[in-house]
C-alpha atoms as a PDB file:
ATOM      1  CA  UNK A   1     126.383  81.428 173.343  1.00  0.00           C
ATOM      2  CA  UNK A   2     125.083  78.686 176.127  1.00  0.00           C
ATOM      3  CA  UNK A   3     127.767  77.049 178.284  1.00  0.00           C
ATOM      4  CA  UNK A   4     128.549  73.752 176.465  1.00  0.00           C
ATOM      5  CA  UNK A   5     127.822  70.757 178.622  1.00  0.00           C
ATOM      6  CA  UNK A   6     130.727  67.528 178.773  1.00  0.00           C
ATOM      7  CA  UNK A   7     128.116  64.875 177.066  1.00  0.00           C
ATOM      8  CA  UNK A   8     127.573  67.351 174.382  1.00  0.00           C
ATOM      9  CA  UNK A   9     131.132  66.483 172.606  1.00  0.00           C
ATOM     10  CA  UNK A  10     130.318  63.717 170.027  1.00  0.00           C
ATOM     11  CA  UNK A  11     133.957  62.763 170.928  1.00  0.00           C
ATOM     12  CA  UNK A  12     136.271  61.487 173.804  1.00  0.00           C
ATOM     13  CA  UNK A  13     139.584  63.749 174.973  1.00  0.00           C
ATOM     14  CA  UNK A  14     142.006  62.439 172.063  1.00  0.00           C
ATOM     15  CA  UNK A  15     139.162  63.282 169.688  1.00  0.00           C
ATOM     16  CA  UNK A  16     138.572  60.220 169.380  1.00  0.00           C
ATOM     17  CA  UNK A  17     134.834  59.106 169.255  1.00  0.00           C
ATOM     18  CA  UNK A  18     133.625  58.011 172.176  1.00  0.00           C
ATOM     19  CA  UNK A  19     133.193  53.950 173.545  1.00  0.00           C
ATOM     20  CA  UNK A  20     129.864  52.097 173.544  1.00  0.00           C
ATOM     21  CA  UNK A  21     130.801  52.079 176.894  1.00  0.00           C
ATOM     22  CA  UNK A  22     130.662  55.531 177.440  1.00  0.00           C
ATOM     23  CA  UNK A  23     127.831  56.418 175.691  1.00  0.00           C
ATOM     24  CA  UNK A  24     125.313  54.230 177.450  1.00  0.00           C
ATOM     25  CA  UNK A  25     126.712  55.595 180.535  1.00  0.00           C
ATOM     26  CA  UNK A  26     126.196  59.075 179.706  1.00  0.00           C
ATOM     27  CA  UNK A  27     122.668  58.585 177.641  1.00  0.00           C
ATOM     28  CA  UNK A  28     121.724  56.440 181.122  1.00  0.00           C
ATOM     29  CA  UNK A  29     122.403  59.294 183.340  1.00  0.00           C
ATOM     30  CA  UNK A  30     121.010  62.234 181.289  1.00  0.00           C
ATOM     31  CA  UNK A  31     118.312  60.300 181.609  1.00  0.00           C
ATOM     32  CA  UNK A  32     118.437  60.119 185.146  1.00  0.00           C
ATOM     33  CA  UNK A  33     118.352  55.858 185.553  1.00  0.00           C
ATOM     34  CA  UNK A  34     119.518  53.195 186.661  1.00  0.00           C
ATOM     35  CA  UNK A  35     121.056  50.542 185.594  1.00  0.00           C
ATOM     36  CA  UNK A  36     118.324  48.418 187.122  1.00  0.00           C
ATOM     37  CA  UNK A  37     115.896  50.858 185.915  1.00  0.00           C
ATOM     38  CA  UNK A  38     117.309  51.208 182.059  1.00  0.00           C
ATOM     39  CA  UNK A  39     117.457  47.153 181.961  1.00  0.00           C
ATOM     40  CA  UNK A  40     113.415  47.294 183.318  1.00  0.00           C
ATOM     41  CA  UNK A  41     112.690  49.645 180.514  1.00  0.00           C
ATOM     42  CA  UNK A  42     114.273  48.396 177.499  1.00  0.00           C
ATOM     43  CA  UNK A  43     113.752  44.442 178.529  1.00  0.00           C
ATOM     44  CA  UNK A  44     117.133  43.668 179.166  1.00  0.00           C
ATOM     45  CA  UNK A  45     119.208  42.027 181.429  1.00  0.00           C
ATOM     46  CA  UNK A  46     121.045  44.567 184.704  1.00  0.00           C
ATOM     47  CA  UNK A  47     123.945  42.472 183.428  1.00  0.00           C
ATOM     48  CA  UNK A  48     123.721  43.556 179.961  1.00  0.00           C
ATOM     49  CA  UNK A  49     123.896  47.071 180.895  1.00  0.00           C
ATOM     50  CA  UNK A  50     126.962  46.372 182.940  1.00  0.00           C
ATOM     51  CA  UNK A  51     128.945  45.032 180.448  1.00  0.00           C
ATOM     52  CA  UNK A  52     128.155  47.268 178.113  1.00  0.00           C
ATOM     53  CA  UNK A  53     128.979  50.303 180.486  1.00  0.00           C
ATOM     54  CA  UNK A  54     132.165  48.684 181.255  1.00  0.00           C
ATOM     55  CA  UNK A  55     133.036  47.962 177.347  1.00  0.00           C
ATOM     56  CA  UNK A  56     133.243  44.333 178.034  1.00  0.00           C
ATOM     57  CA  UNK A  57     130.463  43.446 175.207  1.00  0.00           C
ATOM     58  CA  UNK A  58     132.473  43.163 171.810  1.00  0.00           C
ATOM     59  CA  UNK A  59     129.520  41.948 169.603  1.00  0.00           C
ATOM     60  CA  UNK A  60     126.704  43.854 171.142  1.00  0.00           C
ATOM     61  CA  UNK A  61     123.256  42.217 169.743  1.00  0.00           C
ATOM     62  CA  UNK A  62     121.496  44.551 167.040  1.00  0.00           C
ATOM     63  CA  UNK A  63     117.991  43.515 169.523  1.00  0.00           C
ATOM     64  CA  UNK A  64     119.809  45.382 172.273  1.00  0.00           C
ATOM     65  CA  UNK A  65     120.774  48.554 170.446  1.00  0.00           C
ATOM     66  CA  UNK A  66     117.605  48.923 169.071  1.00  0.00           C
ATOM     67  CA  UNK A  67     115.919  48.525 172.953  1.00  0.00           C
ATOM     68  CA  UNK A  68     118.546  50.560 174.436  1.00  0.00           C
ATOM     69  CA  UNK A  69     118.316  53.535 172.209  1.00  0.00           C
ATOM     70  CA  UNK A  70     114.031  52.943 172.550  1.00  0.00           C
ATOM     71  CA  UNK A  71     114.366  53.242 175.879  1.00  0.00           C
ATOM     72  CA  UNK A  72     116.807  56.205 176.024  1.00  0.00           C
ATOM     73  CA  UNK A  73     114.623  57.954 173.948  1.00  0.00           C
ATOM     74  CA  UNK A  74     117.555  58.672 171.855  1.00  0.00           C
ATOM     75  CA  UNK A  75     117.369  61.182 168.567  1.00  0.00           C
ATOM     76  CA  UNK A  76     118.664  60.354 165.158  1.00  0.00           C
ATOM     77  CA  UNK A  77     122.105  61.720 165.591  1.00  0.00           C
ATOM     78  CA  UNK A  78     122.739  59.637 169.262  1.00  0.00           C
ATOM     79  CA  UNK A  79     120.881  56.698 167.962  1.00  0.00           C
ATOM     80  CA  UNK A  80     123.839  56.380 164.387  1.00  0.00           C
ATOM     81  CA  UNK A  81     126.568  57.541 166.944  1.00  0.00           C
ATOM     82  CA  UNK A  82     125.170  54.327 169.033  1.00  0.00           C
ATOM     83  CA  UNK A  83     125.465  52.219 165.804  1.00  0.00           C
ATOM     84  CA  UNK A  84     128.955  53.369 165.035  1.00  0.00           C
ATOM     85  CA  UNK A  85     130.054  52.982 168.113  1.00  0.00           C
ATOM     86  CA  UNK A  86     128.790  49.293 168.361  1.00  0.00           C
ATOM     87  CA  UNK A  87     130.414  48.569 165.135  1.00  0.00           C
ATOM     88  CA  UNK A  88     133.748  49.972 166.051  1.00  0.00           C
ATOM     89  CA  UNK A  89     133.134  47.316 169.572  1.00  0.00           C
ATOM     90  CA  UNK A  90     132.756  44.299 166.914  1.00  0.00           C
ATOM     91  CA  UNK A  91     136.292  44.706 165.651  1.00  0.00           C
END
């Protein structure tokens, strides 16, 4: 059975799912970018990125998700973990 990798656990150390925060972080460096570079390819803002990273966004805009998980290249399961996890940010 292959080693399982830290960003391969849908959730965080408490088993609790993991922040928006957290996942843009981890999709953004699996995918070896920037910031700078991951704003440049899904037409956002640097800042945007930031404050998403740093879980300061609590109504992320639907636009965004949808470019960020374009850009990240992200598969069915990541992209409705992305959802969920920008749904749990708008409470």
């Amino acid at each position: 059975m292959p080693a399982r990798r830290p960003d391969d656990d849908r959730n965080g150390p408490e088993g609790e799912p993991r922040s928006l925060g957290t996942l843009v972080r981890t999709w953004r460096s699996r995918a070896l970018l920037t910031q700078e570079e991951l704003a440049d390819r899904a037409g956002v803002n640097v800042r945007t990125i930031r404050r998403l990273e740093g879980d300061a966004v609590w109504r992320p805009r639907s636009a965004s998700i949808r470019l960020l998980t374009q850009a990240l290249d992200l598969d069915a399961g990541e992209r409705a973990e992305f959802a969920a996890a920008a749904v749990r940010n708008d409470r």
